[in-house]
Protein backbone atom coordinates (compact mmCIF):
# COMPACT_ATOMS: atom_id res chain seq x y z
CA UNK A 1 -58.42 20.38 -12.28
CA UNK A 2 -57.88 20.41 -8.69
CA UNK A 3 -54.67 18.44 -8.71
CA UNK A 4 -53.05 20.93 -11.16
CA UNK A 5 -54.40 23.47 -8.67
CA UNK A 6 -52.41 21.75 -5.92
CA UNK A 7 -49.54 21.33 -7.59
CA UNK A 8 -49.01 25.04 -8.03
CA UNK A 9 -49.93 25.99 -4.36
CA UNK A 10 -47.71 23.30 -3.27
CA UNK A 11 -45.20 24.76 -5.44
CA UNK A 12 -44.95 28.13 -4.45
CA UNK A 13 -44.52 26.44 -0.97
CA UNK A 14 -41.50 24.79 -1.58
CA UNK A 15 -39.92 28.26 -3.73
CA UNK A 16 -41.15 30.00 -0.46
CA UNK A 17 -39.35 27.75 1.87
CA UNK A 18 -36.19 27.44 0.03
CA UNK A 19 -35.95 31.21 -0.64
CA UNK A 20 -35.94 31.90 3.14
CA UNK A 21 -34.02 29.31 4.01
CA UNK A 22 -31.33 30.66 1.76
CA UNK A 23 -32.42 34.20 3.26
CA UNK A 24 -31.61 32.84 6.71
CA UNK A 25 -28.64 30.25 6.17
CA UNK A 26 -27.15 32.55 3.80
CA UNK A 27 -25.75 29.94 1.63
CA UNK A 28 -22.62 30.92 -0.58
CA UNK A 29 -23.42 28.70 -3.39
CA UNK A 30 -26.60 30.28 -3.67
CA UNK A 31 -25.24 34.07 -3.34
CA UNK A 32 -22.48 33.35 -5.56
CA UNK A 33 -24.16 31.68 -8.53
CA UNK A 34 -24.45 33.40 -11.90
CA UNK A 35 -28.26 34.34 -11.25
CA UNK A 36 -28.53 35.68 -8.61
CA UNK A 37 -25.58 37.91 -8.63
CA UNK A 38 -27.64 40.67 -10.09
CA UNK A 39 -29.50 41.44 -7.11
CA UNK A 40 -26.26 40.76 -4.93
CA UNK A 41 -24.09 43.63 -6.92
CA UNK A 42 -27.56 45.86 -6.89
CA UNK A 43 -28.29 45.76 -3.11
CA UNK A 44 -25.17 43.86 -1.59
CA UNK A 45 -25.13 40.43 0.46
CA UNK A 46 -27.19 41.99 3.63
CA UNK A 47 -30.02 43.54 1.78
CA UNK A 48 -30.21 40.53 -0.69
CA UNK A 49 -30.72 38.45 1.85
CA UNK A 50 -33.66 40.92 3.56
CA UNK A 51 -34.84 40.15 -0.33
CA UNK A 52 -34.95 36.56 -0.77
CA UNK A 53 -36.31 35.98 3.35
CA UNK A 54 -39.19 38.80 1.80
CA UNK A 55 -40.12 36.94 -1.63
CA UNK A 56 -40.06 33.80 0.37
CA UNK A 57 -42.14 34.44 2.70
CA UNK A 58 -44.81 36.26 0.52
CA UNK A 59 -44.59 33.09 -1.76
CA UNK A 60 -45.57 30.80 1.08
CA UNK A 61 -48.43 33.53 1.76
CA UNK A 62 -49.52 32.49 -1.57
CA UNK A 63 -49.20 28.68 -1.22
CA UNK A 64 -50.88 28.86 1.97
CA UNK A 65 -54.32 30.96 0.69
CA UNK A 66 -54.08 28.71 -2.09
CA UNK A 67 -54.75 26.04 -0.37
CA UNK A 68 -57.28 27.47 2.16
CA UNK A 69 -59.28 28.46 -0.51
C-alpha cells in the first residue's frame, strides 16, 4: 500500500515540475503540440504559460503534502 501511495505523490511531482518548467522555458514543442493548443488559442501564449507555471506548481503542492503526510 504505501509504495502505490508513493508512486502517486512522486508522480504528481514530476507533472508539477515539468509543467513549470515548460511554464518558465516556454518550450515551442510543447506550446505547439496538438494538445495543448486548446488552451493556447483560448488564453494566448502569455496567459498559457501563467497556466501551466499555476497547475504546476499546485501539483507539486500536492506531491509535497503527500508525502508529509
Amino acid at each position: 500500500m504505501e509504495f502505490s501511495r508513493y508512486f502517486i505523490h512522486g508522480l504528481f511531482l514530476l507533472a508539477g515540475v515539468f509543467s513549470l518548467l515548460t511554464a518558465l522555458m516556454n518550450w515551442d514543442w510543447f506550446f505547439l503540440s496538438p494538445n495543448s493548443q486548446f488552451i493556447v488559442k483560448q488564453l494566448g501564449r502569455g496567459k498559457s504559460r501563467l497556466f501551466y507555471g499555476f497547475i504546476g506548481i499546485i501539483m507539486i503542492a500536492f506531491g509535497v503534502y503527500g508525502f508529509m503526510t
